[in-house]
C-alpha atoms as a PDB file:
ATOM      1  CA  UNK A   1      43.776 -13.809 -17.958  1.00  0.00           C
ATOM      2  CA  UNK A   2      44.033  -9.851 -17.614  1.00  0.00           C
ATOM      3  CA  UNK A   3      41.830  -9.852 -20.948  1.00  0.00           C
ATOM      4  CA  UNK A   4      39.313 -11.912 -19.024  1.00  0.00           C
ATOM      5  CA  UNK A   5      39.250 -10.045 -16.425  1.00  0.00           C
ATOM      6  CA  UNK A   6      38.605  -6.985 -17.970  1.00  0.00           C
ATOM      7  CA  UNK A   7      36.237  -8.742 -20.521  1.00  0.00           C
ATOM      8  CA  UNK A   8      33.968  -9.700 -17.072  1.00  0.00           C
ATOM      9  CA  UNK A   9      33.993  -6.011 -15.580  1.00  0.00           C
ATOM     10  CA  UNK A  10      33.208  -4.451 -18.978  1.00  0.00           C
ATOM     11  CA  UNK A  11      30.192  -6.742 -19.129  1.00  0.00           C
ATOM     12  CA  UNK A  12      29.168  -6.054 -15.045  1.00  0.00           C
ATOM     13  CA  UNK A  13      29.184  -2.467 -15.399  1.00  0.00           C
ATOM     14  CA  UNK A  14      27.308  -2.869 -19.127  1.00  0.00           C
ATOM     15  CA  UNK A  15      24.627  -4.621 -16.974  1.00  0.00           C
ATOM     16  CA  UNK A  16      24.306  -2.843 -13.986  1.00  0.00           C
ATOM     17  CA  UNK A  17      23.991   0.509 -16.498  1.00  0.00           C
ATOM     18  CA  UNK A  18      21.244  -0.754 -18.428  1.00  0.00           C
ATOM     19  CA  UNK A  19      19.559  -1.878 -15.682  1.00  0.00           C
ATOM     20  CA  UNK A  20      19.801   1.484 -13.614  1.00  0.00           C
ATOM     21  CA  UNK A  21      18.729   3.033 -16.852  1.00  0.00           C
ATOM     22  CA  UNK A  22      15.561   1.191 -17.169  1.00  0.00           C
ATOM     23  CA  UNK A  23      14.379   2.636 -13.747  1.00  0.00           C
ATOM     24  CA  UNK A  24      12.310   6.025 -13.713  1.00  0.00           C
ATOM     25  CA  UNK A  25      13.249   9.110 -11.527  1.00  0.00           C
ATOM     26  CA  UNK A  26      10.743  10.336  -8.579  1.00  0.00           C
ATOM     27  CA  UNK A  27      10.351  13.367 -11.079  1.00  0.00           C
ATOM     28  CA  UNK A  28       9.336  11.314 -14.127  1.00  0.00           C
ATOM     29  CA  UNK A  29       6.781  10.216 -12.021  1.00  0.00           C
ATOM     30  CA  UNK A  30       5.694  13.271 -10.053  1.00  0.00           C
ATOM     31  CA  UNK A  31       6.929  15.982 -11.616  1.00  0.00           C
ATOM     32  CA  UNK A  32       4.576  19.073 -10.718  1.00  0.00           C
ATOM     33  CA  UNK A  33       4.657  17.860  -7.168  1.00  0.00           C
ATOM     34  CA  UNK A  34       5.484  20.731  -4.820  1.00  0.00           C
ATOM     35  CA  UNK A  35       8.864  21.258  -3.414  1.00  0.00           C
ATOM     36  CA  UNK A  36       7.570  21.006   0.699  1.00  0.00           C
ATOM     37  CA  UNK A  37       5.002  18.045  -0.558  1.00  0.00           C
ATOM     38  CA  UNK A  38       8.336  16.337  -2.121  1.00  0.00           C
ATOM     39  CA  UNK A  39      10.466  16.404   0.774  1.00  0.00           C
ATOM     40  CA  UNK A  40       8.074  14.841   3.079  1.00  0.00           C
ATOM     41  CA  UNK A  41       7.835  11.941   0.573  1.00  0.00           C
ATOM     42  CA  UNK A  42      11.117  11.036   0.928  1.00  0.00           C
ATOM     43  CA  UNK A  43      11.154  11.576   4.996  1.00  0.00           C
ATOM     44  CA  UNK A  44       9.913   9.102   7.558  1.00  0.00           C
ATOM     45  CA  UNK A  45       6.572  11.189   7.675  1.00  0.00           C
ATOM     46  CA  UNK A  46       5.661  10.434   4.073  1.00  0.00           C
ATOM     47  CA  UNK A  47       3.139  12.877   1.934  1.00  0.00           C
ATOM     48  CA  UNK A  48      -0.350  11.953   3.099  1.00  0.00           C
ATOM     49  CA  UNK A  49      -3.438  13.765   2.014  1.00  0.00           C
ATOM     50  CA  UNK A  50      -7.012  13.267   3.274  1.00  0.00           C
ATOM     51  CA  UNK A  51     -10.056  14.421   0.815  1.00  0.00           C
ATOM     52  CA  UNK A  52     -13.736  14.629   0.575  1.00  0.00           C
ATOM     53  CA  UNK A  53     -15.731  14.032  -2.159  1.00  0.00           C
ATOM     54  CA  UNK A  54     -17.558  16.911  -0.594  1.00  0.00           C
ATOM     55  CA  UNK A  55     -15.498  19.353  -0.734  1.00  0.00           C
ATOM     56  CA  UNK A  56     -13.436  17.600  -4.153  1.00  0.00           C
ATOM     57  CA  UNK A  57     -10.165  15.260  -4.118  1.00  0.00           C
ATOM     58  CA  UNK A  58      -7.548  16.323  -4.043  1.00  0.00           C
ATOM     59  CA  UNK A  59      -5.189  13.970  -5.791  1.00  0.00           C
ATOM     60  CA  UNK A  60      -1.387  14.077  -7.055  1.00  0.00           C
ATOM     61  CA  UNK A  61      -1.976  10.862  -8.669  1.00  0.00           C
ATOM     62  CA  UNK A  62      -4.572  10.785 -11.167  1.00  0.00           C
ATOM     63  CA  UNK A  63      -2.901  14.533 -12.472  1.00  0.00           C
ATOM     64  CA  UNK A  64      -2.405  14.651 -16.572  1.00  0.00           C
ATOM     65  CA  UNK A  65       1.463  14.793 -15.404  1.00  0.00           C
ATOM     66  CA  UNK A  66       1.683  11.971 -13.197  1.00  0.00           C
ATOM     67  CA  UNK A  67       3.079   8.607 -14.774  1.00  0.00           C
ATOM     68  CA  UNK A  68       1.005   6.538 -13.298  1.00  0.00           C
ATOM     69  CA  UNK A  69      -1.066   4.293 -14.891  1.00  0.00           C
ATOM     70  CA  UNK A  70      -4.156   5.820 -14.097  1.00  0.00           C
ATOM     71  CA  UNK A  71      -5.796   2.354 -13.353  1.00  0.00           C
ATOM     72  CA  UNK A  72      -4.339   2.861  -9.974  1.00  0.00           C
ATOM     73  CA  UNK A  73      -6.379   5.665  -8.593  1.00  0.00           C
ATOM     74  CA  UNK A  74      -9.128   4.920 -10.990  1.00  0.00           C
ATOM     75  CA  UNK A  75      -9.929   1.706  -9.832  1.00  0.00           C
ATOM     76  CA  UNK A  76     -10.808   3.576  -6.305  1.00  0.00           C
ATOM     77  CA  UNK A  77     -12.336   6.181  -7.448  1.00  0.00           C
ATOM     78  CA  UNK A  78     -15.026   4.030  -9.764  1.00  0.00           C
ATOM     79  CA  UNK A  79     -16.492   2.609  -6.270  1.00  0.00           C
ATOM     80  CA  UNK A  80     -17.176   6.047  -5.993  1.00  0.00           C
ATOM     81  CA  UNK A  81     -16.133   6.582  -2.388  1.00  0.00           C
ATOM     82  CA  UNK A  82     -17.093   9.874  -0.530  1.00  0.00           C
ATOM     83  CA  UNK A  83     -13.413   9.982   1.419  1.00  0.00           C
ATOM     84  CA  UNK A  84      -9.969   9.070   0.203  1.00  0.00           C
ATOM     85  CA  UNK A  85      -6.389   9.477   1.355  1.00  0.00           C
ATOM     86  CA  UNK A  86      -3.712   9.417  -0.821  1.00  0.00           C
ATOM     87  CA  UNK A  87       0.429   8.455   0.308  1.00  0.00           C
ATOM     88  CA  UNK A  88       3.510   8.879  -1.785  1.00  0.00           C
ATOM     89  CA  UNK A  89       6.617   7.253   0.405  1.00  0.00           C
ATOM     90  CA  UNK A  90       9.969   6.917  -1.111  1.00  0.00           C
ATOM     91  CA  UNK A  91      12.354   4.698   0.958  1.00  0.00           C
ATOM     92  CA  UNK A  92      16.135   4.449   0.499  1.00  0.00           C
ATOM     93  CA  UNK A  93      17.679   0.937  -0.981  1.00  0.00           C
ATOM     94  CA  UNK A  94      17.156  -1.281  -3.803  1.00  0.00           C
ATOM     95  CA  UNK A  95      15.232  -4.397  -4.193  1.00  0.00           C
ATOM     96  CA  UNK A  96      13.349  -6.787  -6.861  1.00  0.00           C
ATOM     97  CA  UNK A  97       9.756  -6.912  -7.315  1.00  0.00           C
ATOM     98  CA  UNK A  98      10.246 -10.307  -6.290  1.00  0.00           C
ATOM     99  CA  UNK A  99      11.479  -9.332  -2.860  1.00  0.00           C
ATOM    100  CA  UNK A 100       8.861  -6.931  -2.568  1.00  0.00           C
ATOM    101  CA  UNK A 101       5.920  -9.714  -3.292  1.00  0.00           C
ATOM    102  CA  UNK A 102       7.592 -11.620  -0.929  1.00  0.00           C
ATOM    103  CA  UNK A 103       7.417  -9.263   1.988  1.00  0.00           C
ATOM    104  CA  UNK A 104       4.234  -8.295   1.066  1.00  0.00           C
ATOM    105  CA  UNK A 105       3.322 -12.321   1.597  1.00  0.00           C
ATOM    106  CA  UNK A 106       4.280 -11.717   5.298  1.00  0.00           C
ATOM    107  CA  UNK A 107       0.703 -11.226   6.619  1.00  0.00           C
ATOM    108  CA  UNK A 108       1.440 -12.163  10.238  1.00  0.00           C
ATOM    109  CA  UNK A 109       3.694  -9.046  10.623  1.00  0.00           C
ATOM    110  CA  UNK A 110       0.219  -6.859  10.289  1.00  0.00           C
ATOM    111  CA  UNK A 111      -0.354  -7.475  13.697  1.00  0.00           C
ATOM    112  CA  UNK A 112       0.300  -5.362  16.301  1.00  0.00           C
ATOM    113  CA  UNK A 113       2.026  -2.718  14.494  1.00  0.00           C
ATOM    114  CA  UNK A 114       0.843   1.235  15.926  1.00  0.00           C
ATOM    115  CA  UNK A 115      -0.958   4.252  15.428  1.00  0.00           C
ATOM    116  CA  UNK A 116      -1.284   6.947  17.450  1.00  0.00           C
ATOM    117  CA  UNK A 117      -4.932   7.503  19.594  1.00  0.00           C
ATOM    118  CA  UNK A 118      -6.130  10.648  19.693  1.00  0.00           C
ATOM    119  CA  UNK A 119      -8.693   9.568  22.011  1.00  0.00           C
ATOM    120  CA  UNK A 120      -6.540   7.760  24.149  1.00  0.00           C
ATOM    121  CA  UNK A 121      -3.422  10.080  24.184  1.00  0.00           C
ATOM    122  CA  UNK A 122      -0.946   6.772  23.132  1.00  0.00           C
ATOM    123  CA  UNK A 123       0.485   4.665  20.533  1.00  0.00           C
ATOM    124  CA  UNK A 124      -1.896   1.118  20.674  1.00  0.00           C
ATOM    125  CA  UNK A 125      -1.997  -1.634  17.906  1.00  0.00           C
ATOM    126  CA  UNK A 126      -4.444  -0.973  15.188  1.00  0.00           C
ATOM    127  CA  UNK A 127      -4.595  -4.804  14.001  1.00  0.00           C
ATOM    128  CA  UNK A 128      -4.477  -7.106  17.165  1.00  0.00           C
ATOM    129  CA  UNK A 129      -4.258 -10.336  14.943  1.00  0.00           C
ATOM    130  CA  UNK A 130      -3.407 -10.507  11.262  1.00  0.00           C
ATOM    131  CA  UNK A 131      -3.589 -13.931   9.125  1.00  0.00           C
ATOM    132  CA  UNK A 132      -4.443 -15.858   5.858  1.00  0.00           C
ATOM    133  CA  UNK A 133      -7.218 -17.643   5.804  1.00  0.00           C
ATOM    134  CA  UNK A 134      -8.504 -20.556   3.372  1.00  0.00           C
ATOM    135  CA  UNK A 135     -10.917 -18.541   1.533  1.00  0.00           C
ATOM    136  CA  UNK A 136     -13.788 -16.030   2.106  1.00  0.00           C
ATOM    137  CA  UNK A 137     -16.436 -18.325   3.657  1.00  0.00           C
ATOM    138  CA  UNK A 138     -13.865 -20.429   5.380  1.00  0.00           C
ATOM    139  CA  UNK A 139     -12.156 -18.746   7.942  1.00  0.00           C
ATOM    140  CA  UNK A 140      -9.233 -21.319   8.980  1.00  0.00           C
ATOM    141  CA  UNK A 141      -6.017 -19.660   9.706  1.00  0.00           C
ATOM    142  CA  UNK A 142      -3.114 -19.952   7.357  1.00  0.00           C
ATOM    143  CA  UNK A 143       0.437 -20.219   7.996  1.00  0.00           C
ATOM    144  CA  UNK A 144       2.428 -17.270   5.790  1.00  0.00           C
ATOM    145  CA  UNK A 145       4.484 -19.640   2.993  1.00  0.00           C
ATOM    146  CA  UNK A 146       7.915 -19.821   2.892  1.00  0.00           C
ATOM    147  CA  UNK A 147       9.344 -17.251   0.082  1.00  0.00           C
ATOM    148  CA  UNK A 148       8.040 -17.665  -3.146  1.00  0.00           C
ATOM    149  CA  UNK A 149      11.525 -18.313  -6.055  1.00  0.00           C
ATOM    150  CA  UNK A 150       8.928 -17.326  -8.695  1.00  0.00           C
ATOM    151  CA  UNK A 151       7.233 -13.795  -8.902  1.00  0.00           C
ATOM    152  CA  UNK A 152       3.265 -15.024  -9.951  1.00  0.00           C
ATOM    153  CA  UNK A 153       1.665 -12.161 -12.643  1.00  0.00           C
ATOM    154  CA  UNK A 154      -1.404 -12.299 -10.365  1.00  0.00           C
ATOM    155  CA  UNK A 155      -2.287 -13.771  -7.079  1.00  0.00           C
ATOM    156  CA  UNK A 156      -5.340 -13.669  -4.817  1.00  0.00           C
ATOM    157  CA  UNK A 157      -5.059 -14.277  -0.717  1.00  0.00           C
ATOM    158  CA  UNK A 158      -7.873 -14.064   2.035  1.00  0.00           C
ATOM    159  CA  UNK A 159      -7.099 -12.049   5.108  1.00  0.00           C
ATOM    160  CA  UNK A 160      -8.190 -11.895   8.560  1.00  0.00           C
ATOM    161  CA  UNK A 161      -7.938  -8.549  10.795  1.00  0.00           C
ATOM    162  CA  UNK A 162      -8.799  -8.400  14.560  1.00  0.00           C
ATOM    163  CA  UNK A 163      -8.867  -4.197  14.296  1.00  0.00           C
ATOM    164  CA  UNK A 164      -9.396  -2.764  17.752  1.00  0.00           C
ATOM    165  CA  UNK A 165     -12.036  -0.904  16.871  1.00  0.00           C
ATOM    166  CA  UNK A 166     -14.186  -3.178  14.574  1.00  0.00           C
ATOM    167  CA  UNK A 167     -13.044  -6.569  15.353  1.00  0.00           C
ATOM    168  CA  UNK A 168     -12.704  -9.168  13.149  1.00  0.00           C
ATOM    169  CA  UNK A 169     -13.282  -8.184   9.543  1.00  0.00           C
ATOM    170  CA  UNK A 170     -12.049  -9.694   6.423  1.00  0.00           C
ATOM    171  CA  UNK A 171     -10.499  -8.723   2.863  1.00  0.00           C
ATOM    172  CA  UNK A 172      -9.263 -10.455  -0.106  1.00  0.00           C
ATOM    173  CA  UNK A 173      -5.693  -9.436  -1.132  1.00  0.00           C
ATOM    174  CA  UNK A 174      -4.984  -9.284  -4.576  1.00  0.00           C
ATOM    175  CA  UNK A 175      -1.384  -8.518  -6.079  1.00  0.00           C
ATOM    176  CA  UNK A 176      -0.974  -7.775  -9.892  1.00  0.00           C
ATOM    177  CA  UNK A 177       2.216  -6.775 -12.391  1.00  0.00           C
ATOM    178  CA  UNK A 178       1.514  -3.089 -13.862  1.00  0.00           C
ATOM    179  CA  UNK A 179       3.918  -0.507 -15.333  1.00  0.00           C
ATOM    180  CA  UNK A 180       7.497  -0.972 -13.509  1.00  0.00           C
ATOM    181  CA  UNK A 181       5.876  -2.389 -10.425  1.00  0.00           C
ATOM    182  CA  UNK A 182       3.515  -4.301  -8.882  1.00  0.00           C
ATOM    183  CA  UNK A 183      -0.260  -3.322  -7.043  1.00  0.00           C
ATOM    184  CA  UNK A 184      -1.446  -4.382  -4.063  1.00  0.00           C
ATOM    185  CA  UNK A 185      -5.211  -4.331  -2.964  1.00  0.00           C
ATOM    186  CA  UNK A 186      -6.784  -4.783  -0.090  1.00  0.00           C
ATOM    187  CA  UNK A 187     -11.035  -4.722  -0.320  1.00  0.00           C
ATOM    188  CA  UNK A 188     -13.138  -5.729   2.442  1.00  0.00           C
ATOM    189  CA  UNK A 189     -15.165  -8.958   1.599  1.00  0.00           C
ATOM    190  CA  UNK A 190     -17.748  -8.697   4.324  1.00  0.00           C
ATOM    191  CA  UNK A 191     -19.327  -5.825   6.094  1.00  0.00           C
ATOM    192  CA  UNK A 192     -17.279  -3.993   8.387  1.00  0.00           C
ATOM    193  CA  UNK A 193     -19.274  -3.350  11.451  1.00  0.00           C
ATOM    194  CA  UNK A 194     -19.390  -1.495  15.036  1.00  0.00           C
ATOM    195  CA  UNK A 195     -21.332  -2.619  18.197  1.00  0.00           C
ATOM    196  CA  UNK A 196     -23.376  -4.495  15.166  1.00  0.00           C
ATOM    197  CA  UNK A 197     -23.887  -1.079  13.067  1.00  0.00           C
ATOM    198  CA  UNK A 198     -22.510  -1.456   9.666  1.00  0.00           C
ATOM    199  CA  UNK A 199     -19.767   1.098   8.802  1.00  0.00           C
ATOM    200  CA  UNK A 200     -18.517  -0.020   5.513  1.00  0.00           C
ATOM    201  CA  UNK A 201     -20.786  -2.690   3.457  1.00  0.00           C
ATOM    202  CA  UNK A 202     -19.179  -5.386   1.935  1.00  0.00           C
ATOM    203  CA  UNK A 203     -16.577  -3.917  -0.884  1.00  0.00           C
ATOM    204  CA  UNK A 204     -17.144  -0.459   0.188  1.00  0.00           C
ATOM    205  CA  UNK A 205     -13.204  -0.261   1.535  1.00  0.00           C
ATOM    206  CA  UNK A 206     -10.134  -0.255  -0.771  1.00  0.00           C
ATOM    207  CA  UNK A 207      -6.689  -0.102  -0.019  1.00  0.00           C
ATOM    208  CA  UNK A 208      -3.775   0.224  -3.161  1.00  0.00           C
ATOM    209  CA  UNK A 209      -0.529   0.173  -2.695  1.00  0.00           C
ATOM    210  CA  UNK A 210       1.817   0.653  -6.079  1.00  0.00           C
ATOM    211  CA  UNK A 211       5.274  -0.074  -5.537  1.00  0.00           C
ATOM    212  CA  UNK A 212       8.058   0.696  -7.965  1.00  0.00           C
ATOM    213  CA  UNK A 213      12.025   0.701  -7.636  1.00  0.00           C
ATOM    214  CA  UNK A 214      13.175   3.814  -8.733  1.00  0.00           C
ATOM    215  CA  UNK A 215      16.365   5.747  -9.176  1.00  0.00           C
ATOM    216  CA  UNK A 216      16.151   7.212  -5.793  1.00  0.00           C
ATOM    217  CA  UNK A 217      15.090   4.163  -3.863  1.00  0.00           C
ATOM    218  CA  UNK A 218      11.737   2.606  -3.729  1.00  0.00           C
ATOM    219  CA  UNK A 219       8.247   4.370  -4.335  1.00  0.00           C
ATOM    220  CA  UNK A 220       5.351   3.026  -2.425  1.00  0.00           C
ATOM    221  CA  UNK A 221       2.193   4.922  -3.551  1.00  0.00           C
ATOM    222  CA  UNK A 222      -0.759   4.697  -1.588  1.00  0.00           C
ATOM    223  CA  UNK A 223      -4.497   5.318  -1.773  1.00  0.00           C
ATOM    224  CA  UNK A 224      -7.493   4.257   0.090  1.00  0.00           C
ATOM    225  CA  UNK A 225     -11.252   5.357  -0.729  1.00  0.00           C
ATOM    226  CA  UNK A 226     -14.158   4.282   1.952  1.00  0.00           C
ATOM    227  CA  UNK A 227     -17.542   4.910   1.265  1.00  0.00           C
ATOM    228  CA  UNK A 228     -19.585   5.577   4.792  1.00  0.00           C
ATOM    229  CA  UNK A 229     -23.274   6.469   5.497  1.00  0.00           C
ATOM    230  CA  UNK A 230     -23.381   9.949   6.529  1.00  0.00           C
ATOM    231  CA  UNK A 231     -24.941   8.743   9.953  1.00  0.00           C
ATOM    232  CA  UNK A 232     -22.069   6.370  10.766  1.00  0.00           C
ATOM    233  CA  UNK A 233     -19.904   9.322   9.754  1.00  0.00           C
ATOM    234  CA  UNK A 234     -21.229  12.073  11.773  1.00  0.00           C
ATOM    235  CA  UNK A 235     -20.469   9.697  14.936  1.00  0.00           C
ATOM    236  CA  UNK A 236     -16.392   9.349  14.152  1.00  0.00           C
ATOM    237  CA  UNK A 237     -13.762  11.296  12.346  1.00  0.00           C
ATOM    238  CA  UNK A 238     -13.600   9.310   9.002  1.00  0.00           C
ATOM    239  CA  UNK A 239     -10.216  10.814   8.169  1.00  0.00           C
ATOM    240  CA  UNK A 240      -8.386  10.073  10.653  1.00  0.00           C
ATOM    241  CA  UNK A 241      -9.594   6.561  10.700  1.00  0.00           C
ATOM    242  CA  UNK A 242      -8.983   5.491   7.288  1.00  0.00           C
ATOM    243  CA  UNK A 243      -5.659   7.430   7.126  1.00  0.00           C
ATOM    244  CA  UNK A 244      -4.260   5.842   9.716  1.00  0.00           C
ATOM    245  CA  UNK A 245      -5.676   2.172   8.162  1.00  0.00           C
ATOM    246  CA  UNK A 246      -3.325   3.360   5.155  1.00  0.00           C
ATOM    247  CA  UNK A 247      -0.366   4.170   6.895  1.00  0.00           C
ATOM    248  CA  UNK A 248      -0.138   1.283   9.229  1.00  0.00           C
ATOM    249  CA  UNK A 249      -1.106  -1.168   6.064  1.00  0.00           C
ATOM    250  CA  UNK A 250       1.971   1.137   4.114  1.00  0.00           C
ATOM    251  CA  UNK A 251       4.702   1.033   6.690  1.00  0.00           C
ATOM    252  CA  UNK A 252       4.143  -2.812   7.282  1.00  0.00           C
ATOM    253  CA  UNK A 253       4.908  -2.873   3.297  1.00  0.00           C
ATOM    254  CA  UNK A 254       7.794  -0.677   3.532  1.00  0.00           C
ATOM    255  CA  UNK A 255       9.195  -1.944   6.972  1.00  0.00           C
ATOM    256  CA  UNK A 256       8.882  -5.504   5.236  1.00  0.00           C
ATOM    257  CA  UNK A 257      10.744  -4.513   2.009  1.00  0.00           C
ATOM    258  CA  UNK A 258      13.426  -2.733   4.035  1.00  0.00           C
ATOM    259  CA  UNK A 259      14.339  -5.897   5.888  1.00  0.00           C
ATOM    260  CA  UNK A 260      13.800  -8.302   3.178  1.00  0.00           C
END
């Protein structure tokens, strides 16, 4: 019995090792990322970084360092937006890809979630409702599904997003296996408009989110690209309103994976 015993712990610490071992480090990942730049990705504040295509990107993620895959950024990039923000977020625990496609199923939990108004000096909800929808030309709410026992290689979904300062508007949701982890993009499938002005056409807003167990917890990397007519974007401050898009869409990813 004492042989069987010991037979069983020898085995449980054999697996748990060569499963620890098969996750990366933050610094096989990153690992000319500055020291000040690496300890905000691993506090609440998280590194973010808005760029121009004006002035040049600056991005930590499509570096001949980073280990990537460079299909991440360059997927943005190709729609060849004229702003982008970059995130790197590393939050404490472990979890299973297949926990982290399940929070990311929890749509619902968009809504209502806060950013911070410069213009009206408080916290307000960016997305006052957030659901599924049956496809891109019908519009009938979904109910979230129950969690999913199988992680899918691919999988498309159709959102809905009141936003408070563009109303409804609409994006398909597509999640795909790459690397250690799994991508998550968010593109706008109709124009995105104000007082009846187009902002973004049709496709001219992605969201990525790559999202990776590691050694140190769990890496949620983030970019976003928008491209906006320079008249629309001489009336509003196009950084601030697509970073805060990216954060609120990352910390309802990494508030769902935390209480998975």
């Amino acid at each position: 019995m004492k042989r069987l015993i010991f037979f069983i712990f020898i085995l449980f610490i054999f697996c748990v090792s060569n499963l620890y071992s098969q996750l990366r480090a933050f610094n096989d990942i990153f690992p000319d990322i500055s020291s000040e730049n690496r300890s905000l990705v691993f506090s609440n504040d998280a590194y973010v970084k808005a760029s121009q295509k004006a002035n040049g990107f600056i991005i930590y993620g499509n570096s001949q360092s980073c280990g990537l895959d460079s299909k991440i950024v360059d997927n943005v990039l190709n729609t060849k937006p004229g702003y982008f923000v970059e995130s790197i977020y590393v939050i404490p625990g472990t979890t299973s890809l297949l926990d982290i496609y399940n929070a990311l199923g929890k749509i619902r939990n968009l809504k209502g979630r806060l950013y911070r108004s410069s213009t009206r000096g408080k916290e307000i909800p960016l997305f006052e409702e957030a659901t599924r929808i049956t496809s891109e030309k019908n519009t009938t709410a979904l109910v979230d599904p129950a969690p999913a026992a199988i992680l899918p290689k691919t999988e498309t979904v159709h959102v809905r997003l009141k936003d408070i300062n563009f109303g409804n508007t609409f994006y398909r949701a597509e999640m795909s296996l790459t690397q250690n982890g799994l991508i998550y993009t968010m593109t706008n499938s109709r124009n995105i408009n104000y007082m009846l002005v187009p902002v973004m056409k049709e496709g001219r807003f992605i969201a990525r989110l790559y999202i990776e167990p590691i050694t140190e917890g769990i890496l949620i990397y983030s970019v976003a690209g928008a491209d906006i007519s320079d008249f629309v974007a001489s009336k509003i401050h196009v950084d601030s309103a697509i970073t805060k898009r990216l954060s609120v869409i990352t910390s309802w990813a990494a508030d769902g994976i935390s209480n998975k």
